[in-house]
N, C-alpha and C. Protein backbone atom coordinates (compact mmCIF):
# COMPACT_ATOMS: atom_id res chain seq x y z
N UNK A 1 0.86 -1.17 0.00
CA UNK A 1 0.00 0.00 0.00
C UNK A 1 0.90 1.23 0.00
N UNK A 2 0.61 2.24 -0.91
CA UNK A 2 1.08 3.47 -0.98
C UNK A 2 1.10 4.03 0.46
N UNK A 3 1.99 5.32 0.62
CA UNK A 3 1.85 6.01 1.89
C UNK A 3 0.78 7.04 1.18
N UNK A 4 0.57 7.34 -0.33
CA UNK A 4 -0.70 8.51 -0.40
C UNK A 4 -2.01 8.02 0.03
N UNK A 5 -2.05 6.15 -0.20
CA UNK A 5 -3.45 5.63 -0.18
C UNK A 5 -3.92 5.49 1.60
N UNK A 6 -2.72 5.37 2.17
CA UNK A 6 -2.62 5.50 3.43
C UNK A 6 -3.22 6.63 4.44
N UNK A 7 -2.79 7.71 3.76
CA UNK A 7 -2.96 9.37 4.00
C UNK A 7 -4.59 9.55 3.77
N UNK A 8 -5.23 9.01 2.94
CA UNK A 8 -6.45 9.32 2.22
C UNK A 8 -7.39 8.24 3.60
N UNK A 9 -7.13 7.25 3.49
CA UNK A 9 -8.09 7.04 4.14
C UNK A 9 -8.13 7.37 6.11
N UNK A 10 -6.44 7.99 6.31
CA UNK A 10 -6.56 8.25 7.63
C UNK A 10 -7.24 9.46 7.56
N UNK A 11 -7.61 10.65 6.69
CA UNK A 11 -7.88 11.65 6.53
C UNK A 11 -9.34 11.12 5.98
N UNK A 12 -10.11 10.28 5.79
CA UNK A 12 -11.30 10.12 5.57
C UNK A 12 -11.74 9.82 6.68
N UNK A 13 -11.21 8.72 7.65
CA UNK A 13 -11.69 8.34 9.08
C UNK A 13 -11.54 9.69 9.70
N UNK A 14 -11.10 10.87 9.84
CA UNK A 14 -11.07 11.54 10.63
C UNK A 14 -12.38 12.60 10.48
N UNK A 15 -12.88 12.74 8.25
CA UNK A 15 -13.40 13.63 8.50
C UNK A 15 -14.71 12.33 9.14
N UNK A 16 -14.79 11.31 8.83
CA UNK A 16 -16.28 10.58 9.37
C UNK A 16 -16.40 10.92 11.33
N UNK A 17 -15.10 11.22 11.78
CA UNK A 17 -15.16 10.79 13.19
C UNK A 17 -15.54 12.52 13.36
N UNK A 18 -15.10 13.73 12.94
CA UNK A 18 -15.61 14.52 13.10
C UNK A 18 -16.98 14.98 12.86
N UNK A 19 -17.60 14.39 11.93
CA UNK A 19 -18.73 14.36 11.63
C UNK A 19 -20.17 13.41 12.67
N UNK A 20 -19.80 12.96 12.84
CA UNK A 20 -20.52 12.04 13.61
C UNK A 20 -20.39 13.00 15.57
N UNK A 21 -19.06 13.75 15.81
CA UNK A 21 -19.04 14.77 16.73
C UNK A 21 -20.09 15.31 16.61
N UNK A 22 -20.01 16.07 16.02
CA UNK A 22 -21.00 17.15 14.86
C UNK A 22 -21.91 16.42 15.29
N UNK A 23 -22.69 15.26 15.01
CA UNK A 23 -24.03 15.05 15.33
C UNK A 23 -24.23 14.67 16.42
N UNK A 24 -23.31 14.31 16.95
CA UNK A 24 -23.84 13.82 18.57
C UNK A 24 -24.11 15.10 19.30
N UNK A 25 -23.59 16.90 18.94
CA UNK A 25 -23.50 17.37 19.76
C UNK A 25 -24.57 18.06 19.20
N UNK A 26 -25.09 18.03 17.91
CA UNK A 26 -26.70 18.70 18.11
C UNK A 26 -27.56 17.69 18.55
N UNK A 27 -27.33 16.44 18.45
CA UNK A 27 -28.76 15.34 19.11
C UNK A 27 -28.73 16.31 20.37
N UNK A 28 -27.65 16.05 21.45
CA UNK A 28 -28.26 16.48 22.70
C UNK A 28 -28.27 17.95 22.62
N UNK A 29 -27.80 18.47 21.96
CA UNK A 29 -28.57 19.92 21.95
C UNK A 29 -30.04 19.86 21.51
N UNK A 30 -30.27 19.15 20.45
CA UNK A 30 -32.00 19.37 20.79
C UNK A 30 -32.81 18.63 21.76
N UNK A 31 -32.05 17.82 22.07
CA UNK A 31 -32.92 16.89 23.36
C UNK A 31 -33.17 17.62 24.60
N UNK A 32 -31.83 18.65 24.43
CA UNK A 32 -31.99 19.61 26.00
C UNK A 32 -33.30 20.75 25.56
N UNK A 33 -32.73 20.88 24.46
CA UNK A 33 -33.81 22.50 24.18
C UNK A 33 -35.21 21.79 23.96
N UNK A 34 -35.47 19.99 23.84
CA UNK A 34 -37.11 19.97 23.94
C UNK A 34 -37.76 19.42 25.11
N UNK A 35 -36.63 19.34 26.24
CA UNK A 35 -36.75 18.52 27.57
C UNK A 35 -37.76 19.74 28.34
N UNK A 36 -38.98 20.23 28.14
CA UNK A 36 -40.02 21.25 28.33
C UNK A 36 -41.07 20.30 29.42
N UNK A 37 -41.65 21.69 29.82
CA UNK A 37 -42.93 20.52 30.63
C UNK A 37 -43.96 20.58 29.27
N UNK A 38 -44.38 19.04 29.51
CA UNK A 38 -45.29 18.30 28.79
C UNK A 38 -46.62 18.31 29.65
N UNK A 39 -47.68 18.43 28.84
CA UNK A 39 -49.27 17.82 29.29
C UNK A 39 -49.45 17.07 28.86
N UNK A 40 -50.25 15.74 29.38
CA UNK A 40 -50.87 14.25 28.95
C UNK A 40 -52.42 14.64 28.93
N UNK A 41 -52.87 14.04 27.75
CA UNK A 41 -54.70 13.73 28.02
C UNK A 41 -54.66 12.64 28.06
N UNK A 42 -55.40 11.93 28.92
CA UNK A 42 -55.44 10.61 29.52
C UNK A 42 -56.82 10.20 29.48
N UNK A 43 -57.35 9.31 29.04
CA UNK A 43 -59.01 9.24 29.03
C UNK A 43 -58.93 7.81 28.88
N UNK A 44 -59.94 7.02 30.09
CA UNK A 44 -59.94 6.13 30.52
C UNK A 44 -61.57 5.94 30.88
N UNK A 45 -61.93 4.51 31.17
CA UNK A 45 -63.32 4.24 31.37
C UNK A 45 -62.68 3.93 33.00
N UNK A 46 -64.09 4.36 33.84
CA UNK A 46 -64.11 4.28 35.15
C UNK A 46 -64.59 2.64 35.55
N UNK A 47 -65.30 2.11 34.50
CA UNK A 47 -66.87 1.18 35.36
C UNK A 47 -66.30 0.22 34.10
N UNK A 48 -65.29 -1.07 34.43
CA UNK A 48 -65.55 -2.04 34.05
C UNK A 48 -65.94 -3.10 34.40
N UNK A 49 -65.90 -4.09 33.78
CA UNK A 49 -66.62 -5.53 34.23
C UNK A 49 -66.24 -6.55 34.99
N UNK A 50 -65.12 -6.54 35.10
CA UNK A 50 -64.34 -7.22 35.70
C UNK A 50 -62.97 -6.72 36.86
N UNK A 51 -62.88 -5.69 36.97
CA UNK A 51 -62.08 -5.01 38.12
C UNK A 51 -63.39 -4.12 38.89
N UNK A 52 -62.07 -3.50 39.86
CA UNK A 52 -62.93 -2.67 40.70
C UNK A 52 -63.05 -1.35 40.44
N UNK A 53 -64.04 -0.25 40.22
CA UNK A 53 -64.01 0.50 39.98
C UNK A 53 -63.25 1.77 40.20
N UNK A 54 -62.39 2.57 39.36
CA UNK A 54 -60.67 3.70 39.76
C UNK A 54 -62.16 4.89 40.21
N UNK A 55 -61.20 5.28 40.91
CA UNK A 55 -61.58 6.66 41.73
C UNK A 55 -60.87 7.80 40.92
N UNK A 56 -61.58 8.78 41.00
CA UNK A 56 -61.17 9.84 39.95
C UNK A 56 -60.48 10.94 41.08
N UNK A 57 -59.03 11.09 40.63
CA UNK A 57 -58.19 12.32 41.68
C UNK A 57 -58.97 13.48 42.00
């Protein structure tokens, strides 16, 4: 193996390893900027047939 063919692909692994930086550090940048308070709608039957009936908070 050449030392140019050598050069090329240590300089390709580096730009992939920088790149993949690059994305790891916006994933958790948007994970932080959507970590917000959330509301749930929750809708459930009270009166079934076979358990005991939930009490409403």
């Amino acid at each position: 193996m050449s030392r140019v063919g050598f050069d090329r692909i240590g300089h390709c692994g580096g730009l992939v390893g920088a790149i993949a930086l690059v994305a790891l550090a916006l994933l958790l940048t948007l994970s932080a900027a959507s970590a917000e308070r959330r509301v749930a709608l929750v809708l459930g039957n009270s009166q079934y047939e076979h358990a005991p009936a939930l009490t409403n908070p």
